[in-house]
PDB file of N, CA and C in Angstrom:
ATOM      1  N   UNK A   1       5.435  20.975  -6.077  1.00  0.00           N
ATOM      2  CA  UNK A   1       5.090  21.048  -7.474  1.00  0.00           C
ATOM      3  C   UNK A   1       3.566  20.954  -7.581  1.00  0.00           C
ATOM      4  N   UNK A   2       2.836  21.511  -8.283  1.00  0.00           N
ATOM      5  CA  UNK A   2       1.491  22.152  -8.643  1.00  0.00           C
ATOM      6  C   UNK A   2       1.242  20.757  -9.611  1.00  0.00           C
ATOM      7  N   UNK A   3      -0.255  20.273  -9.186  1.00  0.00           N
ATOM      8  CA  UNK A   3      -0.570  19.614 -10.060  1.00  0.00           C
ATOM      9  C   UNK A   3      -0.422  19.241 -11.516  1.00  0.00           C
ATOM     10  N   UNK A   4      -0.662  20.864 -12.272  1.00  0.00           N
ATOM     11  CA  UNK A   4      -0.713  21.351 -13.636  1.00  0.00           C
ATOM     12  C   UNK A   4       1.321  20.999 -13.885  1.00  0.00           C
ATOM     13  N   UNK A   5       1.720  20.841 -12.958  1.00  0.00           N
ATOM     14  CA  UNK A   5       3.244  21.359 -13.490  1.00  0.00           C
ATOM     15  C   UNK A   5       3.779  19.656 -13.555  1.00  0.00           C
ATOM     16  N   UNK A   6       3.181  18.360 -12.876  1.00  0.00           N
ATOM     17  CA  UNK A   6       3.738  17.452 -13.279  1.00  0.00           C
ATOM     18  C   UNK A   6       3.825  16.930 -14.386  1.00  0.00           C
ATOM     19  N   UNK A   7       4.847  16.211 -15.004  1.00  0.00           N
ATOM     20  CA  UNK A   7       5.664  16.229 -16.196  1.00  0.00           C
ATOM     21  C   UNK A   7       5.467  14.382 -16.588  1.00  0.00           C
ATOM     22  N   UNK A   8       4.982  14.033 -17.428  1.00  0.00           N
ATOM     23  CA  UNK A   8       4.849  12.845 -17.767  1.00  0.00           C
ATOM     24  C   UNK A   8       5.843  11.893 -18.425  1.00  0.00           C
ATOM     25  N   UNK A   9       6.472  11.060 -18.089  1.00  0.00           N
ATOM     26  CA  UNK A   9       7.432  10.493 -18.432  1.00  0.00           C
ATOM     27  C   UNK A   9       7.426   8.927 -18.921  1.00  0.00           C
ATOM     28  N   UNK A  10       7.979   8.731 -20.066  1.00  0.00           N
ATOM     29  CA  UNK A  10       7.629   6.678 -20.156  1.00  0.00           C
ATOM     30  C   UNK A  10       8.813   6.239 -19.194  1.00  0.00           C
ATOM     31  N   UNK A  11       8.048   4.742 -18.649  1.00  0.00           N
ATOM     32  CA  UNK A  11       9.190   4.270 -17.992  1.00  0.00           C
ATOM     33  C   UNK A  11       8.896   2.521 -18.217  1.00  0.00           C
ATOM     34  N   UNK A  12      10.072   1.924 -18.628  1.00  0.00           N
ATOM     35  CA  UNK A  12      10.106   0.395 -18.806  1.00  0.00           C
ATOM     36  C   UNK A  12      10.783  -0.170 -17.170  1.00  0.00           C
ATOM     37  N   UNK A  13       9.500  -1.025 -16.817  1.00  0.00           N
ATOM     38  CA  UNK A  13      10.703  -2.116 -15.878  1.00  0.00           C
ATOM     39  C   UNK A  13       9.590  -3.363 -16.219  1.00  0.00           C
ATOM     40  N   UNK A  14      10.496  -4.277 -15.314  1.00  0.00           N
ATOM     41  CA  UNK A  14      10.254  -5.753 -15.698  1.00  0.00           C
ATOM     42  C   UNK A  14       8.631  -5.856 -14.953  1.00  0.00           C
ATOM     43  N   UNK A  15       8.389  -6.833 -15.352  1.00  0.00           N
ATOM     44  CA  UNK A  15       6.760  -7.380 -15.345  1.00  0.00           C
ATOM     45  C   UNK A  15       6.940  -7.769 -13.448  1.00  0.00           C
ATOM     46  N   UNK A  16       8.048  -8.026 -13.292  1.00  0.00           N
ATOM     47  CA  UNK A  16       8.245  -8.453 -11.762  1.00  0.00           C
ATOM     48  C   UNK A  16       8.452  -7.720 -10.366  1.00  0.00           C
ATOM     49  N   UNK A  17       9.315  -6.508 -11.842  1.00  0.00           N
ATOM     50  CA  UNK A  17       9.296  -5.293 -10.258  1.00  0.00           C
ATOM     51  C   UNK A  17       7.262  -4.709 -10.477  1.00  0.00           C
ATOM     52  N   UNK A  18       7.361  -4.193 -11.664  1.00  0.00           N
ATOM     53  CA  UNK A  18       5.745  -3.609 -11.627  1.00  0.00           C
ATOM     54  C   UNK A  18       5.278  -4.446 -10.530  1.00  0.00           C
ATOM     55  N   UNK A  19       5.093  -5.815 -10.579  1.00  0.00           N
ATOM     56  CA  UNK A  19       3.723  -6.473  -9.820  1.00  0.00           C
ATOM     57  C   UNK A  19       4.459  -6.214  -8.600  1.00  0.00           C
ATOM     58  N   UNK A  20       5.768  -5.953  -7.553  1.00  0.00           N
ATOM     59  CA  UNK A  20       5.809  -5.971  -6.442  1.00  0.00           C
ATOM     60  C   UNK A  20       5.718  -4.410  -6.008  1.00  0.00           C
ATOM     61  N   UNK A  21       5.628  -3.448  -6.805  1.00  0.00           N
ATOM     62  CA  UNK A  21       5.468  -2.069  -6.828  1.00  0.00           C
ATOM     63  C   UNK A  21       3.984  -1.563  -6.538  1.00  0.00           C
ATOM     64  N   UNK A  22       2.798  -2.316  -7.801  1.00  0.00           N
ATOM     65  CA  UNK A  22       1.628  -2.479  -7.292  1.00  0.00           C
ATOM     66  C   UNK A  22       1.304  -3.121  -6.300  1.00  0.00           C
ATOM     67  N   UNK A  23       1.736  -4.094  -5.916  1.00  0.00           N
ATOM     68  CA  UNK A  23       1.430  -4.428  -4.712  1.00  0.00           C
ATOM     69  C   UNK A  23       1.507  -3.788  -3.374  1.00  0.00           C
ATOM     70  N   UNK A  24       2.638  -3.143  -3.554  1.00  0.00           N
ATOM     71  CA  UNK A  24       3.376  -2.583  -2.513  1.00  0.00           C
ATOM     72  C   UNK A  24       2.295  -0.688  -2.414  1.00  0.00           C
ATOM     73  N   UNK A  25       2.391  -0.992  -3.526  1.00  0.00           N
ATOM     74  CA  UNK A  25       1.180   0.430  -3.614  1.00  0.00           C
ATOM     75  C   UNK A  25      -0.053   0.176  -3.036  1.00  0.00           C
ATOM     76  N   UNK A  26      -0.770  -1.312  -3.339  1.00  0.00           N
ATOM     77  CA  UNK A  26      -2.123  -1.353  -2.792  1.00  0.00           C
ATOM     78  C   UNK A  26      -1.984  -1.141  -1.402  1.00  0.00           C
ATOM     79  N   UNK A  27      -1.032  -1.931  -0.895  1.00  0.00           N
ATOM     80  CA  UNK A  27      -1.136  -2.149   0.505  1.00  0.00           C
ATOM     81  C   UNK A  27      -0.723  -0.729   1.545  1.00  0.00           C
ATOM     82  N   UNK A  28       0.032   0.547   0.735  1.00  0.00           N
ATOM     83  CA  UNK A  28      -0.415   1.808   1.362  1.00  0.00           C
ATOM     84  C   UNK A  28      -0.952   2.856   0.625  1.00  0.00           C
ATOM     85  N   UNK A  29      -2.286   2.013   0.228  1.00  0.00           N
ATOM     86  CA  UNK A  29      -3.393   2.393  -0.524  1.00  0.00           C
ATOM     87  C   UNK A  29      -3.141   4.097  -1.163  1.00  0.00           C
ATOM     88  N   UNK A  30      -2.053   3.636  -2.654  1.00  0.00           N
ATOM     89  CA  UNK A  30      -1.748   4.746  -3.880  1.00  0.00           C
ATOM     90  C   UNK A  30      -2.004   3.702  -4.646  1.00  0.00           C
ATOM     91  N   UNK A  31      -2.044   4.929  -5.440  1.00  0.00           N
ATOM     92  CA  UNK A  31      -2.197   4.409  -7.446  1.00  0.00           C
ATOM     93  C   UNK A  31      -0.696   3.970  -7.544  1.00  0.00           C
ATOM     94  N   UNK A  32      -0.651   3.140  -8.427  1.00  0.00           N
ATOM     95  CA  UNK A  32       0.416   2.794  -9.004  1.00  0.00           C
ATOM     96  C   UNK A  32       1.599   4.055  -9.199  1.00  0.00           C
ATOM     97  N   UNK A  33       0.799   5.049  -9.887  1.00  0.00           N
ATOM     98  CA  UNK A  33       2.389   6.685 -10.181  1.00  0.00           C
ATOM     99  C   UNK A  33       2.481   6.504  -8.585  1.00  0.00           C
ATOM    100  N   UNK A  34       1.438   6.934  -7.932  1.00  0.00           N
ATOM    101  CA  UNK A  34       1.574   7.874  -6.859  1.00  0.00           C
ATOM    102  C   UNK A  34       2.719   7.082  -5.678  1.00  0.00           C
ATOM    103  N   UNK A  35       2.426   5.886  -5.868  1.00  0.00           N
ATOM    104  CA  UNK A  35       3.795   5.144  -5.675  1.00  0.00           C
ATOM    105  C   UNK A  35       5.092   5.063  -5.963  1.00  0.00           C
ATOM    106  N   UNK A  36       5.232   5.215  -6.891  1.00  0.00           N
ATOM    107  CA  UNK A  36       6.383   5.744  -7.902  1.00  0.00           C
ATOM    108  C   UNK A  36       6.992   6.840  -7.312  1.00  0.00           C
ATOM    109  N   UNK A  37       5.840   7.732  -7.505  1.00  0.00           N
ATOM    110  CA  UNK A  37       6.490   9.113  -7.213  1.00  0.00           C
ATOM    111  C   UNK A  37       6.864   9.064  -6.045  1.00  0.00           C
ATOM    112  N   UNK A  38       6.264   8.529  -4.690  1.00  0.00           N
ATOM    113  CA  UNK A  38       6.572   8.385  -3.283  1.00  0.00           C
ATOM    114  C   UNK A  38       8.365   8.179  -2.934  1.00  0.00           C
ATOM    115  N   UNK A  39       8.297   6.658  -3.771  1.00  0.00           N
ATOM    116  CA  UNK A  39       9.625   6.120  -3.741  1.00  0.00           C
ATOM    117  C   UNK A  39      10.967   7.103  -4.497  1.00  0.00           C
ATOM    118  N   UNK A  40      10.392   7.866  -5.571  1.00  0.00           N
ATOM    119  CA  UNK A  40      11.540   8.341  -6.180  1.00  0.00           C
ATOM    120  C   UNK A  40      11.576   9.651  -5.521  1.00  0.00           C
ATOM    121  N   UNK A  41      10.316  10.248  -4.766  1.00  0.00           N
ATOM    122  CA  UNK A  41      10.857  11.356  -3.653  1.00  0.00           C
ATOM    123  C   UNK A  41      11.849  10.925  -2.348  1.00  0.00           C
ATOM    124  N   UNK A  42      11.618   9.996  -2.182  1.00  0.00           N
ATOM    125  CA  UNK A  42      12.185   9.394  -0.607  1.00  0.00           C
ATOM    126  C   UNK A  42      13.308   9.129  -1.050  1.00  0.00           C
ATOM    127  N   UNK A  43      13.930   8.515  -2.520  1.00  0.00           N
ATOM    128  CA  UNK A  43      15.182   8.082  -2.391  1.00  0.00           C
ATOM    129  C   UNK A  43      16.121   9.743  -3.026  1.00  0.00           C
ATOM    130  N   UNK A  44      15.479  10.630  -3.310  1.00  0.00           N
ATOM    131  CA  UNK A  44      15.916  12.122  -3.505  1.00  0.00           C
ATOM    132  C   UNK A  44      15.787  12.474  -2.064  1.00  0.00           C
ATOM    133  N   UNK A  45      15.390  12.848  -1.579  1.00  0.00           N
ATOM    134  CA  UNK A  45      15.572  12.906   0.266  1.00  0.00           C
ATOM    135  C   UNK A  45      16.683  12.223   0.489  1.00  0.00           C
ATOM    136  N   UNK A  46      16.965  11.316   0.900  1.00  0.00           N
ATOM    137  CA  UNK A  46      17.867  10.889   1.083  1.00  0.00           C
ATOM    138  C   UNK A  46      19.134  11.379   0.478  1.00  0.00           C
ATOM    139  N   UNK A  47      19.040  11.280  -0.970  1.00  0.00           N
ATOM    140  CA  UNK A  47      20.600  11.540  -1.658  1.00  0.00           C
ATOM    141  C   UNK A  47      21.219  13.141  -1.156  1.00  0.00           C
ATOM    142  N   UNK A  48      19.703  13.764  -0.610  1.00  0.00           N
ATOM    143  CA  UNK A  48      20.200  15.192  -0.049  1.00  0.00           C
ATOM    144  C   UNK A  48      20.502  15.280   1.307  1.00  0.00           C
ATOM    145  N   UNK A  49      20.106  13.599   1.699  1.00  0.00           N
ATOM    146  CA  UNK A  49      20.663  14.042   3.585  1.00  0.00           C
ATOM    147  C   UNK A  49      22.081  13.693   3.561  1.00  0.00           C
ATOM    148  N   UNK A  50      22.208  12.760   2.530  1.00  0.00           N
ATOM    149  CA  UNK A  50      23.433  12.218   3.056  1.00  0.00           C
ATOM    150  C   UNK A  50      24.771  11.902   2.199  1.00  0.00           C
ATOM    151  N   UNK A  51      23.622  12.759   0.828  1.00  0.00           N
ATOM    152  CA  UNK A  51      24.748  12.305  -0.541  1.00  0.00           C
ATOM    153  C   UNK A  51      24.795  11.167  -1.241  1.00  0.00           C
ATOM    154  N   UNK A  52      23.673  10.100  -0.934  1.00  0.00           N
ATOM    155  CA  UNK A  52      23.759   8.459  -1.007  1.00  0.00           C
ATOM    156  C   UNK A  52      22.302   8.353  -1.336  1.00  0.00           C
ATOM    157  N   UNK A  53      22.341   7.912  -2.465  1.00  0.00           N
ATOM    158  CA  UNK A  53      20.885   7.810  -3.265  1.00  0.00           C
ATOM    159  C   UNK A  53      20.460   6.532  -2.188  1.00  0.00           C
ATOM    160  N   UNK A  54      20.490   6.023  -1.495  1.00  0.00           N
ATOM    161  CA  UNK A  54      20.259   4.549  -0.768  1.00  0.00           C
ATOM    162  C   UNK A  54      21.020   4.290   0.276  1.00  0.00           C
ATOM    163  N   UNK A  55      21.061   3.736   1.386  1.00  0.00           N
ATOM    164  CA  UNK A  55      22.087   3.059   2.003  1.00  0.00           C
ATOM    165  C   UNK A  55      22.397   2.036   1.708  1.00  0.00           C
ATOM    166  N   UNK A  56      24.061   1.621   1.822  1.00  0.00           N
ATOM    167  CA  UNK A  56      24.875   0.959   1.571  1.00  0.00           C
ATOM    168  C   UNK A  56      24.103  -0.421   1.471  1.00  0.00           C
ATOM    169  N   UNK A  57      23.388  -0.837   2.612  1.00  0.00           N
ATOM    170  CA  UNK A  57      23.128  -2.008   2.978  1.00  0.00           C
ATOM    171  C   UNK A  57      21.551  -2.426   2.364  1.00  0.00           C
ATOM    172  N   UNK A  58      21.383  -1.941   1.915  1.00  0.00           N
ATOM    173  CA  UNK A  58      19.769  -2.070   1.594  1.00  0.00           C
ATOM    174  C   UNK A  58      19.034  -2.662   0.976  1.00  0.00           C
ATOM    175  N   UNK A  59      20.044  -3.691   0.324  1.00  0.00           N
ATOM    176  CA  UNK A  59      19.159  -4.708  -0.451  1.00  0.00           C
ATOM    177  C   UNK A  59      20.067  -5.652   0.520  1.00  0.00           C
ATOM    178  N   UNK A  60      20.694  -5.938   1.040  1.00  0.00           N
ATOM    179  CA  UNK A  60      21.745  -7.229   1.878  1.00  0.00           C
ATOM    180  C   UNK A  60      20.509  -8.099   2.551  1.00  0.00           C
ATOM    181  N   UNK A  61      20.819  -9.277   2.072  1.00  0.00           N
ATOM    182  CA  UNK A  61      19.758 -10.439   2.552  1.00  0.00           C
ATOM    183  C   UNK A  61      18.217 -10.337   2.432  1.00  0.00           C
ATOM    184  N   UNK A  62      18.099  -9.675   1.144  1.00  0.00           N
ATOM    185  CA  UNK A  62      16.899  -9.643   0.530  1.00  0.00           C
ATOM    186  C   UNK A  62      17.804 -10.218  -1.133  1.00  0.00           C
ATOM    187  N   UNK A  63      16.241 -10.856  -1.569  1.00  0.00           N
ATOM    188  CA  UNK A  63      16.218 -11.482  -2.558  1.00  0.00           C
ATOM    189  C   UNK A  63      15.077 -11.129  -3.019  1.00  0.00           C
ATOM    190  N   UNK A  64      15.397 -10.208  -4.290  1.00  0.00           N
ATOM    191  CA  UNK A  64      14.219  -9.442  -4.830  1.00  0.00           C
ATOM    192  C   UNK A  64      13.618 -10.003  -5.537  1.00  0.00           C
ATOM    193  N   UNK A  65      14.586 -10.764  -6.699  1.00  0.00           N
ATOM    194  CA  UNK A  65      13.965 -11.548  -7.639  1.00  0.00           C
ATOM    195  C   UNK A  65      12.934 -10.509  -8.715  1.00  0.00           C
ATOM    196  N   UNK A  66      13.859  -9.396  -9.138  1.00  0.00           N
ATOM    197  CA  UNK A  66      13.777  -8.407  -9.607  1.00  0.00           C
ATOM    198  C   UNK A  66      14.478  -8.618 -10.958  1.00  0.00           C
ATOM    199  N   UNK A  67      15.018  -8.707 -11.814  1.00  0.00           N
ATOM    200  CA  UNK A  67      15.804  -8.886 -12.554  1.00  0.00           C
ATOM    201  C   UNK A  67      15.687  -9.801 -13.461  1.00  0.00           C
TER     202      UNK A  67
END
């Protein structure tokens, strides 16, 4: 997708995922979208390798403290 062609969208999440999202962005140095966008390409990859937006197991013995 062409610069000119990305599509701007609002999006609400909690004050808790944002700060572990930015964070998670600084540390493989993106902007905050460009993070975003990373993660919501990778978990579309996926749903096309395997049909499964995620694997099964992927939050198991993590405590996000997301919510």
């Amino acid at each position: 997708m062409a610069e000119q062609d990305k599509k701007q969208i609002p999006l609400r999440i909690s004050s808790k995922l944002y700060a572990q999202i930015a964070a998670w962005a600084e540390d493989d140095f993106r902007s905050l979208n460009g993070q975003i966008e990373y993660l919501l390409t990778e978990c579309v990859k996926q749903r096309k390798k395997n049909g499964s937006p995620q694997p099964q197991n992927l939050d198991e013995g993590i405590d996000l403290d997301i919510e």
